[in-house]
C-alpha atoms as a PDB file:
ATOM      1  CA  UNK A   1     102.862 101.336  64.153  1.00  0.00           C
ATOM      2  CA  UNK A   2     104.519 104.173  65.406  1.00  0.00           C
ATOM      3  CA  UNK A   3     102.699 104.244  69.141  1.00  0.00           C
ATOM      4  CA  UNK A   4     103.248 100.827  68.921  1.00  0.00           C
ATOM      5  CA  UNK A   5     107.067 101.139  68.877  1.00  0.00           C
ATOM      6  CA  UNK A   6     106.758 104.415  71.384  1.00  0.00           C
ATOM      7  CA  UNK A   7     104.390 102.545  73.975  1.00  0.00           C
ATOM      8  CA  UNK A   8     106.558  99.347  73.849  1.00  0.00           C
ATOM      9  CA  UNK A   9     110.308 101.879  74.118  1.00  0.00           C
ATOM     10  CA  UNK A  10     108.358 103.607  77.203  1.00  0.00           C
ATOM     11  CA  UNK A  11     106.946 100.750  78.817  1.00  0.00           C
ATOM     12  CA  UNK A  12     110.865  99.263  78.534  1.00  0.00           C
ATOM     13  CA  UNK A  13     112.720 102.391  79.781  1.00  0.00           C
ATOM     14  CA  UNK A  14     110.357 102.980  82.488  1.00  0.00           C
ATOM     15  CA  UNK A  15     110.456  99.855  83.754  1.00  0.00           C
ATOM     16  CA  UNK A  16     114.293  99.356  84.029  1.00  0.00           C
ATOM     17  CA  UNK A  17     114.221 102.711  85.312  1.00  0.00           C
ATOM     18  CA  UNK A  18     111.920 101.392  88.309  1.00  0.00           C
ATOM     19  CA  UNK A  19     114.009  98.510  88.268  1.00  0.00           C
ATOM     20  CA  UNK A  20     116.834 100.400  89.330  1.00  0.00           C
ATOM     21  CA  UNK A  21     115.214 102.852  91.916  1.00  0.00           C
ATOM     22  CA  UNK A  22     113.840  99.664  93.829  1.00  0.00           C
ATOM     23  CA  UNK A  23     117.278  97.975  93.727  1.00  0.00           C
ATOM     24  CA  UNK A  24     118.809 101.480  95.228  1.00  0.00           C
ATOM     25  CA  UNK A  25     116.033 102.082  97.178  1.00  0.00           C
ATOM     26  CA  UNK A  26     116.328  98.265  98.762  1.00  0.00           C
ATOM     27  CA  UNK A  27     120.098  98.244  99.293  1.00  0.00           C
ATOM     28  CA  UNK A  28     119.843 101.455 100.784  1.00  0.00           C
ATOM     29  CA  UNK A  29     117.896 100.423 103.590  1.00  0.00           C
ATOM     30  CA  UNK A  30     120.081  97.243 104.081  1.00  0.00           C
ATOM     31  CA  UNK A  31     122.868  99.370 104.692  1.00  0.00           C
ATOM     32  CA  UNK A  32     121.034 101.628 107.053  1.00  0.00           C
ATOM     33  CA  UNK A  33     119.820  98.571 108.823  1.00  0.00           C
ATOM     34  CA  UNK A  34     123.485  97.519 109.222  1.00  0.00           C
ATOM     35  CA  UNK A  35     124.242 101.370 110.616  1.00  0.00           C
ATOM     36  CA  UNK A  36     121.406 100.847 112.565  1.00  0.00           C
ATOM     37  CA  UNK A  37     122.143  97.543 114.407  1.00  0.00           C
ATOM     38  CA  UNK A  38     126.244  98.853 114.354  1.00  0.00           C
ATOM     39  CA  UNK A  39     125.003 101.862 116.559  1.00  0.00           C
ATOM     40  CA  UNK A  40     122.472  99.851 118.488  1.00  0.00           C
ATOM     41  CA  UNK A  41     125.160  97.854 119.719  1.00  0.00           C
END
């Protein structure tokens, strides 16, 4: 019972915590994108 509970907390936290990174990770480049096509012009 107790892995149970510790795989499924893991499996939870980990994946919000990829969650997150993506969602920085994504908006990140849509602002340098912006910089980008700013400078470009």
């Amino acid at each position: 019972v107790i892995a149970t509970i510790y795989d499924r907390g893991l499996f939870k936290s980990d994946f919000v915590v990829i969650h997150i990174f993506l969602a920085m990770y994504h908006e990140q480049r849509r602002i340098y994108h912006q910089i980008g096509m700013i400078i470009n012009q």
